[in-house]
Protein backbone atom coordinates (compact mmCIF):
# COMPACT_ATOMS: atom_id res chain seq x y z
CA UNK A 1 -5.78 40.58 -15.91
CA UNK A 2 -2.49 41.20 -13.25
CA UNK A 3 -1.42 44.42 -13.90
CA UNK A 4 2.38 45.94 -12.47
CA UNK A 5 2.66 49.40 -11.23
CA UNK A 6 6.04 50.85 -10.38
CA UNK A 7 5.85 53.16 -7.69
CA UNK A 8 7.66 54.95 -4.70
CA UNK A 9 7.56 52.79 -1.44
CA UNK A 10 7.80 54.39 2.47
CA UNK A 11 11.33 54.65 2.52
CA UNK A 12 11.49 56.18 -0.86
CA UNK A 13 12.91 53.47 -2.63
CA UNK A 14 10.69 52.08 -5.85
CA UNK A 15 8.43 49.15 -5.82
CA UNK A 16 6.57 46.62 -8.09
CA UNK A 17 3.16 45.59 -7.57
CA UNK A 18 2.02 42.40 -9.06
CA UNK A 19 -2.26 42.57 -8.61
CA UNK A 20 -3.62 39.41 -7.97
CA UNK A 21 -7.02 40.23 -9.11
CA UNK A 22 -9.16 37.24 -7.36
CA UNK A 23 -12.25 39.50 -6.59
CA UNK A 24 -12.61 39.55 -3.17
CA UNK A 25 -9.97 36.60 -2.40
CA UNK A 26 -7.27 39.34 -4.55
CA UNK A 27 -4.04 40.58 -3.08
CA UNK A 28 -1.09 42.68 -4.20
CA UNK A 29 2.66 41.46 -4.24
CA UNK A 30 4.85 44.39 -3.89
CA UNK A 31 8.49 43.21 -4.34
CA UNK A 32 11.25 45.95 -3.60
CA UNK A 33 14.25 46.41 -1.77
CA UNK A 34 14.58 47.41 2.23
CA UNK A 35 10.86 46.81 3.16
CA UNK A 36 11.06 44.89 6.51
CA UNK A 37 11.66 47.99 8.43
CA UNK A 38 8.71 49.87 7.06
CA UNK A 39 6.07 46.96 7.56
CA UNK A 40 4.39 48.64 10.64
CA UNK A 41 2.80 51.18 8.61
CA UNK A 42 2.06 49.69 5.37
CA UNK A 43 0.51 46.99 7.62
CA UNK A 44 -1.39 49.16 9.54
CA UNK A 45 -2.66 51.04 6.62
CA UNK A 46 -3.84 47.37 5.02
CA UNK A 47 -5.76 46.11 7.74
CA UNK A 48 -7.43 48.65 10.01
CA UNK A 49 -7.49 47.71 13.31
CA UNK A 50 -5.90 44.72 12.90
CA UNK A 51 -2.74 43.07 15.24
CA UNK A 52 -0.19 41.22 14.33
CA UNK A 53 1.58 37.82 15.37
CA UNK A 54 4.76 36.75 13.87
CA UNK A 55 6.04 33.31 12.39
CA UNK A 56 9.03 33.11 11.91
CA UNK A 57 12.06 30.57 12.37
CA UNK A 58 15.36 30.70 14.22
CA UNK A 59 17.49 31.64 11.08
CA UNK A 60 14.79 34.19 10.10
CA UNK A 61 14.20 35.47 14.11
CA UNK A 62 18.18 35.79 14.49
CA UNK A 63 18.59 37.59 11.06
CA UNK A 64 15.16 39.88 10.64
CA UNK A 65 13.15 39.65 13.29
CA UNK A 66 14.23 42.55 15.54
CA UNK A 67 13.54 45.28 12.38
CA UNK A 68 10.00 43.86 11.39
CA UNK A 69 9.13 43.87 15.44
CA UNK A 70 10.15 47.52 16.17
CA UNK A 71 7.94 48.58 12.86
CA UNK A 72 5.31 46.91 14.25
CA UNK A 73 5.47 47.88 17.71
CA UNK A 74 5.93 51.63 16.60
CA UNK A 75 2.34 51.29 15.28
CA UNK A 76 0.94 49.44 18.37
CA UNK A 77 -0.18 46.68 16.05
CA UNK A 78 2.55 43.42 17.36
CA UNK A 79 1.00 40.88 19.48
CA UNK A 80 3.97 38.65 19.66
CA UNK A 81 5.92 35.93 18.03
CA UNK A 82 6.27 32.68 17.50
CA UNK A 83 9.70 30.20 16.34
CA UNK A 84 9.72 27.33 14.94
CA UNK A 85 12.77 25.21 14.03
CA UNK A 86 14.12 25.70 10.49
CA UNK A 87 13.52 22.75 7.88
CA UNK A 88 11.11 20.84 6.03
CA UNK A 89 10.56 18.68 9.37
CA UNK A 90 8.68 21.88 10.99
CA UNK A 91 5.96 21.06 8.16
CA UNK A 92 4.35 18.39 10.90
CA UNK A 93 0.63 18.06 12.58
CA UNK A 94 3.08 17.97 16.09
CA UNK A 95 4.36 21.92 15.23
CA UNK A 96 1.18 22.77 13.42
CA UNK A 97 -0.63 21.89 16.73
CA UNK A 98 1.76 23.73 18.96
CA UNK A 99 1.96 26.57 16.86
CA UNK A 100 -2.06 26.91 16.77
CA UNK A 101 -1.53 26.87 20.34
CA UNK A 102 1.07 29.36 20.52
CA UNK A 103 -1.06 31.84 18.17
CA UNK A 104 -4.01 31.55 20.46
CA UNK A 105 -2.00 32.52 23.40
CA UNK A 106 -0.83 35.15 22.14
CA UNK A 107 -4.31 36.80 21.62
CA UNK A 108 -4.89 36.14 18.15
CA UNK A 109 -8.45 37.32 17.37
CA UNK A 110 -10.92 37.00 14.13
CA UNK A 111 -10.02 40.11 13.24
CA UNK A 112 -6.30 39.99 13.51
CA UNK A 113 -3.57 38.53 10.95
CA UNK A 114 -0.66 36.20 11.12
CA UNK A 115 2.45 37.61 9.77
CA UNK A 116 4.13 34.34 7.69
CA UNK A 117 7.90 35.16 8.15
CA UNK A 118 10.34 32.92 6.25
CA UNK A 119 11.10 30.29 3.34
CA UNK A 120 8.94 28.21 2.04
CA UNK A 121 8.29 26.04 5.15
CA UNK A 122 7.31 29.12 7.09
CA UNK A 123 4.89 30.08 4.60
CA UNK A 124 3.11 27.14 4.17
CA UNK A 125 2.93 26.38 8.10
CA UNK A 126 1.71 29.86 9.33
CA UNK A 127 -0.64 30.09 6.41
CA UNK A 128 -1.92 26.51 7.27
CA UNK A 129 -2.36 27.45 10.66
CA UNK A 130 -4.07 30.95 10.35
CA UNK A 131 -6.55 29.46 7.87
CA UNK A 132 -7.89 26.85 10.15
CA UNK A 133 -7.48 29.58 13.74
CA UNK A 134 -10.74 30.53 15.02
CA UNK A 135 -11.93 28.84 11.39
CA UNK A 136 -9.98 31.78 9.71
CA UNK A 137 -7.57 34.87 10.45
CA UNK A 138 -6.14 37.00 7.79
CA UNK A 139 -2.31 36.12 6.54
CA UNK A 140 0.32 38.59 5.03
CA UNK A 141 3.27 36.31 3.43
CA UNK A 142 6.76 37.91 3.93
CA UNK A 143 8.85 35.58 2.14
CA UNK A 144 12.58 35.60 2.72
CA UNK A 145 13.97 32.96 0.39
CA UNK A 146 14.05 33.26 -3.23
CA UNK A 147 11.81 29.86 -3.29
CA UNK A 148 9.46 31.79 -1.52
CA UNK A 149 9.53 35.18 -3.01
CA UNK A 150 8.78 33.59 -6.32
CA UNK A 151 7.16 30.71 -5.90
CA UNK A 152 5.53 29.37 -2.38
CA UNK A 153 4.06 33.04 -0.92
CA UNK A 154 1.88 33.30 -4.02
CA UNK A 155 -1.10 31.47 -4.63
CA UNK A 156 -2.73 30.87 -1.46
CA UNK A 157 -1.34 26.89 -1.39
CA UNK A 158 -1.09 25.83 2.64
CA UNK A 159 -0.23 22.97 3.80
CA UNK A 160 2.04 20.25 6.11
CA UNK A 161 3.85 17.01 4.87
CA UNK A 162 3.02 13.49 6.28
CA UNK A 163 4.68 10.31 6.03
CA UNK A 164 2.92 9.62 2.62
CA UNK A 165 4.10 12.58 0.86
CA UNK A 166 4.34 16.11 0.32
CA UNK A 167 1.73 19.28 1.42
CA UNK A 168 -1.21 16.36 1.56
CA UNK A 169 -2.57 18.31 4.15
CA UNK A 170 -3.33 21.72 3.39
CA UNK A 171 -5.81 24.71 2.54
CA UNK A 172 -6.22 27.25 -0.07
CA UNK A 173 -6.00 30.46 2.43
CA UNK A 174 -4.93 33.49 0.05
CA UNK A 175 -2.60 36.09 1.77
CA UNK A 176 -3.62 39.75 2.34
CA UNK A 177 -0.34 40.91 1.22
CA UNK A 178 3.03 39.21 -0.19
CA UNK A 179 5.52 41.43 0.75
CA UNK A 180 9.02 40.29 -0.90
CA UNK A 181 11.85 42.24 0.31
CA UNK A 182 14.89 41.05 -1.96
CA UNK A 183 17.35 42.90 0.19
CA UNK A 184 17.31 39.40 2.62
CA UNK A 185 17.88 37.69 -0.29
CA UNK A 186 21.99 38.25 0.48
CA UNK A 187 21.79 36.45 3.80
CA UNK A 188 20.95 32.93 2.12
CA UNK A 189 23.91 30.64 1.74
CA UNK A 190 24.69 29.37 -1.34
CA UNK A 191 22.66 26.69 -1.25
CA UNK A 192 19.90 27.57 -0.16
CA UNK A 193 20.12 30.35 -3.24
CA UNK A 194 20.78 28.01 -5.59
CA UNK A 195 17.98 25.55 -4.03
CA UNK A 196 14.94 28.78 -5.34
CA UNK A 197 16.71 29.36 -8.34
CA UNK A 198 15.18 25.87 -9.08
CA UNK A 199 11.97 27.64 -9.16
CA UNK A 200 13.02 30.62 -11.12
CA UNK A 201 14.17 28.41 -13.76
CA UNK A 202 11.08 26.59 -13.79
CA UNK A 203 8.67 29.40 -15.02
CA UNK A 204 11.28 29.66 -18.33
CA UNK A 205 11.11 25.82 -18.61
CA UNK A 206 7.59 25.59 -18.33
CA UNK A 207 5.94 28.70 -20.38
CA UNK A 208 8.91 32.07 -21.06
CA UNK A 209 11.66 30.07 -23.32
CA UNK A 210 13.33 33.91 -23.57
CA UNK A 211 12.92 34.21 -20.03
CA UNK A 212 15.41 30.81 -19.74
CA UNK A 213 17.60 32.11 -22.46
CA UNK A 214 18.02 35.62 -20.30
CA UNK A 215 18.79 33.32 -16.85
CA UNK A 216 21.22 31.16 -19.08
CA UNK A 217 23.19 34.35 -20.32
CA UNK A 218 22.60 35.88 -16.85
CA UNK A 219 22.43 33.72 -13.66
CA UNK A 220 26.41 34.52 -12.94
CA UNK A 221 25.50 38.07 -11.95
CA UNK A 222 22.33 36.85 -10.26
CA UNK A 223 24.40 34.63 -8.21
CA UNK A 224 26.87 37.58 -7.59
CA UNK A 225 24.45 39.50 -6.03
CA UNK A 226 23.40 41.94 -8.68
CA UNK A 227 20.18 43.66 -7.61
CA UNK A 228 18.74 44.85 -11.20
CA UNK A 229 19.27 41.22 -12.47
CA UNK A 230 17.71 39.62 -8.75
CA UNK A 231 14.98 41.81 -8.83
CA UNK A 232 13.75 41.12 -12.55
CA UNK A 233 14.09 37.55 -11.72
CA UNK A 234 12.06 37.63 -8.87
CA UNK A 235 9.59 39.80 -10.73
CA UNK A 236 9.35 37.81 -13.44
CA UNK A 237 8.64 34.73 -11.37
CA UNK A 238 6.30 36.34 -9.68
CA UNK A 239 4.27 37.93 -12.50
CA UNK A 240 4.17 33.95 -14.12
CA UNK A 241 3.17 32.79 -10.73
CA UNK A 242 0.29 35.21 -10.08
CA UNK A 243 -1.03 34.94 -14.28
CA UNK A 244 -0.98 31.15 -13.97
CA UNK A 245 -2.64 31.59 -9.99
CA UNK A 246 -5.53 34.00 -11.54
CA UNK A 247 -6.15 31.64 -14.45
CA UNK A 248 -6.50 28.24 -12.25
CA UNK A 249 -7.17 29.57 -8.36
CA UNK A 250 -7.87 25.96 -7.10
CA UNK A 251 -6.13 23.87 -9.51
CA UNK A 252 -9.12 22.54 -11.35
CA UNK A 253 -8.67 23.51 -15.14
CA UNK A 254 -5.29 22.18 -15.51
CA UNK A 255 -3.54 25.33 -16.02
CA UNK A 256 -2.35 25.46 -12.30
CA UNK A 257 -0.86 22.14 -12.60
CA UNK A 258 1.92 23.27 -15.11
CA UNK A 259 3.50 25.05 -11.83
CA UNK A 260 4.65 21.05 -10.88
CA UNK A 261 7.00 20.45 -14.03
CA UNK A 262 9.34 17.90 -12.23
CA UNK A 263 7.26 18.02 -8.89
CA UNK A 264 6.18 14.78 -9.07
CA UNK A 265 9.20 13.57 -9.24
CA UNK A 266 11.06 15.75 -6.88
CA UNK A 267 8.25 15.69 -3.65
CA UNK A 268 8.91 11.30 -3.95
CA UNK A 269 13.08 11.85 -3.76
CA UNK A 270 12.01 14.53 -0.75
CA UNK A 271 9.93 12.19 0.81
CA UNK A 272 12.57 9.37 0.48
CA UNK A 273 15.03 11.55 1.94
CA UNK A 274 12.75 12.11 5.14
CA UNK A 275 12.29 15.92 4.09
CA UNK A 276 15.94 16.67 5.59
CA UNK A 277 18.90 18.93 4.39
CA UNK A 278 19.84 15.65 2.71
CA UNK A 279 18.15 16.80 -0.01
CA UNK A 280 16.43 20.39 -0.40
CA UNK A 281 12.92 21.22 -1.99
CA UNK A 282 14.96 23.17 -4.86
CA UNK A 283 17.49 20.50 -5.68
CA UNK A 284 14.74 17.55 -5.86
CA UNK A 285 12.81 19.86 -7.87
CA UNK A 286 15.91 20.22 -10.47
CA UNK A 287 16.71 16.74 -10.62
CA UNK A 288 12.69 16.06 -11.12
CA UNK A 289 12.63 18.53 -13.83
CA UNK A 290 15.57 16.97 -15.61
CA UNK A 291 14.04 13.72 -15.23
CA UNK A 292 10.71 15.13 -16.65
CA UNK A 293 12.82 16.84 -19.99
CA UNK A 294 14.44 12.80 -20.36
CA UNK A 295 11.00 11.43 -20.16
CA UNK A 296 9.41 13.77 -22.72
CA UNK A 297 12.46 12.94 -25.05
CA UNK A 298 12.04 8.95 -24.65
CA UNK A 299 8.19 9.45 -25.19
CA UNK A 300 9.31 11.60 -28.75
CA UNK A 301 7.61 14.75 -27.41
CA UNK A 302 10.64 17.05 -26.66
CA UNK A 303 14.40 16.97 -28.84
CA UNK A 304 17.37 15.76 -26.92
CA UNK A 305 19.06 19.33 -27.77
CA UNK A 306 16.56 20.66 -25.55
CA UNK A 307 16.45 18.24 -23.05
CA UNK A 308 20.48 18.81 -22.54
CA UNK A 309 20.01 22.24 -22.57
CA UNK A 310 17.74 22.17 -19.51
CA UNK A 311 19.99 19.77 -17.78
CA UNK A 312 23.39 21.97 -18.74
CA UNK A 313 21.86 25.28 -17.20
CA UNK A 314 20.77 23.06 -13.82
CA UNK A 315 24.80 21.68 -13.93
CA UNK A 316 26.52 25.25 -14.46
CA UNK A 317 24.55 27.01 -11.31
CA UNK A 318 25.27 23.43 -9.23
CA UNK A 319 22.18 22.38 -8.88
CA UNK A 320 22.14 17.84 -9.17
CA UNK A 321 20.08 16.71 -12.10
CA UNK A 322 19.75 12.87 -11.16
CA UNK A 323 18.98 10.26 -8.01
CA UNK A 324 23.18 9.19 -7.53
CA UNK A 325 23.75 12.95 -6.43
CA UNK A 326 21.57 12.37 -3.16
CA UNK A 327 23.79 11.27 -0.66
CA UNK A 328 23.51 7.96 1.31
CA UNK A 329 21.09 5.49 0.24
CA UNK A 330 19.48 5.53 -2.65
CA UNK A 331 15.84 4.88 -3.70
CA UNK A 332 14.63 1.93 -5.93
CA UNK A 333 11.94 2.24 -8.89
CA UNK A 334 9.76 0.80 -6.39
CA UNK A 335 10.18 3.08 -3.65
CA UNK A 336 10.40 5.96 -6.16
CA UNK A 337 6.86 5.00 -7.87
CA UNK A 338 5.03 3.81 -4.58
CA UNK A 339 5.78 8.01 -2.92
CA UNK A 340 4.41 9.15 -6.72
CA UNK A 341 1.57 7.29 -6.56
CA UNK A 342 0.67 9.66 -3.23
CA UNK A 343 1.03 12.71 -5.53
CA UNK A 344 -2.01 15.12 -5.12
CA UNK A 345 -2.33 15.36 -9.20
CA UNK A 346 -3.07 11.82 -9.33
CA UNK A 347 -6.54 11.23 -10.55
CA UNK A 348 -8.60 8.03 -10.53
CA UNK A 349 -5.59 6.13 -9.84
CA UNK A 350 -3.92 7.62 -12.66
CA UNK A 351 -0.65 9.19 -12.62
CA UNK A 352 -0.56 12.70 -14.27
CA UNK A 353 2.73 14.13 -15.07
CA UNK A 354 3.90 17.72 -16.58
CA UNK A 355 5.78 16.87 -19.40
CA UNK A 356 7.86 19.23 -22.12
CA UNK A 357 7.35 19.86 -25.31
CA UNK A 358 10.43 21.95 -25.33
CA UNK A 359 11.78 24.84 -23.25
CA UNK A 360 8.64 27.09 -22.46
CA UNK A 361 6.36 24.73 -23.68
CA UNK A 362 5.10 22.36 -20.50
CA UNK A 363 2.22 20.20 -20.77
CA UNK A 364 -0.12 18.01 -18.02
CA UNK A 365 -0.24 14.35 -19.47
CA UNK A 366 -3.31 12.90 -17.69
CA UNK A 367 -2.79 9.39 -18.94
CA UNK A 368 0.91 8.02 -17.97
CA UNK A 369 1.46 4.52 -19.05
CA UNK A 370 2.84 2.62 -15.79
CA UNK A 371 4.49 0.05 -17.74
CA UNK A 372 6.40 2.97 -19.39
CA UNK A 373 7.22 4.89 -16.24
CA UNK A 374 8.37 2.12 -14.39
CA UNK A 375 11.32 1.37 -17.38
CA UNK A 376 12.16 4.73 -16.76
CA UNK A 377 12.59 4.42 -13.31
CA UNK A 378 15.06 1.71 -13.34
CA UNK A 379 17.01 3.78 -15.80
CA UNK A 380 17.21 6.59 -13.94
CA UNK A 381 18.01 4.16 -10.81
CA UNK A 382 21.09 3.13 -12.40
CA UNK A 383 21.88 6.26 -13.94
CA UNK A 384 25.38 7.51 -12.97
């Protein structure tokens, strides 16, 4: 069982630790305010011995790089860094190859650790790449997007995109450490804020219905930068994250799988918008989980009242909720059902799908009638 201890960090502010209690595969994410600065020793202390490389990307290097680099250095532990370009597009075998390359020529040894410093796409690059370096190096996950902090960073889920979908390529390569310094979480644009809160919505959705009634009554003061409200969010996320992680490490019982309510729908509108700031990983994820509520309500499993709540909350904090809010062209049924079929849940040919019973109350349906998802595909096609 995870247990949370509140303590008193380095720099004397508190933190929360979230155990991820995996036996010898377990990790701690400590979430807390001003922690980049004080990585060197905490890192040091962690791993004995150890050095550390950097991945970062330009935002991140511009922004946080020069604080995380002196910590290091102060403890004679940084071998280097490494940039990559920001966006989904950096989630390739081309930059997966060249930053391999990179990490090697920096001096990255068996007994060193990459230091996985970004969003989402950061996170599951550098952790990709450090579990298949020298067949394995240690990685600490220093998430600095809400996505990240409560979603991506925990769980040990690697991976790149191809042409046929989303993170088909990949590894389960647990981190060391998640370190999640909220402080960073001011120097996201809106958009890219309101792109995680997708996520942070989802763990209400799927299993904490008080958790979504809190955000509802809350998210204006989350979005205003209050701290209190940020942090519980992100520790609240987290804590679902690492339960439903413990339960289902490798996605085989089922549990895991609730984690994708409106996935499946969301990675095919990424994929059709060429993984591009056309369309964000958070904002297909909230149109996918709006389509998932509709699709629950037209199979009689979830009330209407419910379903419009979902999509209301998803309206009010800006996120879109259907396929005419990406811009430029738009994807058929077809095309739509073609990029789901390449979904990693699917199973013998069959599509599975996380559907809703009602808010906190998600479900995997292993047996989705094609027929049936197909009529709702054209609906939601021509949906306005």
């Amino acid at each position: 069982m995870e247990q949370t201890q509140i303590g008193t960090g380095p720099a004397g502010g508190t933190e929360t630790q979230i155990d991820v209690a995996l036996a010898a595969r377990g990790y701690p994410v400590v979430i807390g305010e001003n922690l980049i600065a004080d990585a060197g020793p905490r890192l040091k202390a962690l791993l004995p011995g150890a050095r550390f490389a950097v991945v970062s990307d330009a935002n991140v290097a511009t922004l946080h790089l020069t604080p995380l680099k002196t910590s290091l250095e102060a403890e004679g532990v940084f071998l280097g860094s490494a940039v990559v370009a920001p966006g989904e597009a950096s989630k390739s075998f081309p930059v997966l190859a060249r930053l391999s390359e990179t990490l090697l020529e920096l001096g990255v040894e068996r007994g060193d650790c990459v230091i996985a410093f970004g969003g989402g796409v950061v996170g599951d690059l550098a952790g990709f790449a450090a579990s298949i370096l020298r067949r394995g190096v240690r990685v600490v996950q220093m998430p600095t997007t809400l996505l990240a902090q409560v979603d991506s960073a925990i769980g040990g889920k690697t991976g790149i995109d191809t042409k046929q979908g989303k993170n088909l390529i990949g590894t389960f390569h647990q981190p060391s450490l998640v370190l999640s310094d909220i402080s960073v979480l001011s120097t996201l644009s809106d958009r890219e804020f309101r792109a995680g809160y997708a996520e942070v919505a989802k763990y209400g959705l799927l299993g904490d219905a008080p958790f979504f009634a809190w955000l509802e009554r809350s998210w204006p003061d989350i979005f205003a930068g209050d701290m209190s409200k940020r942090r519980h969010a992100v520790e609240t996320s987290a804590r679902a994250k690492a339960k439903i992680v413990m339960e289902d490490e490798f996605e085989i019982s089922g549990t895991r799988a609730l984690l994708n309510l409106g996935h499946t729908f969301g990675h095919a509108l990424e994929a059709f918008a060429g993984y591009s700031d056309r369309l964000l990983h958070g904002e297909a994820i909230s149109i996918g989980m709006r389509q998932a509520f509709t699709y629950s309500v037209e199979r009689g499993l979830c009330s209407v009242g419910d379903a419009d709540r979902a999509e209301a909350h998803f309206q009010s904090v800006g996120l879109p909720t259907g396929i005419a809010a990406i811009p430029g062209d738009k994807p058929t049924p077809g095309e739509i059902l073609r990029l789901m079929a390449q979904d990693k849940k699917v199973k013998g040919g069959k599509m599975v799908l996380v559907l809703a019973r009602g808010i906190g109350d998600a479900f995997v349906e292993n047996d989705v009638s094609m027929d049936q998802l197909t009529d709702f595909l054209q609906r939601e096609c021509a949906r306005k």
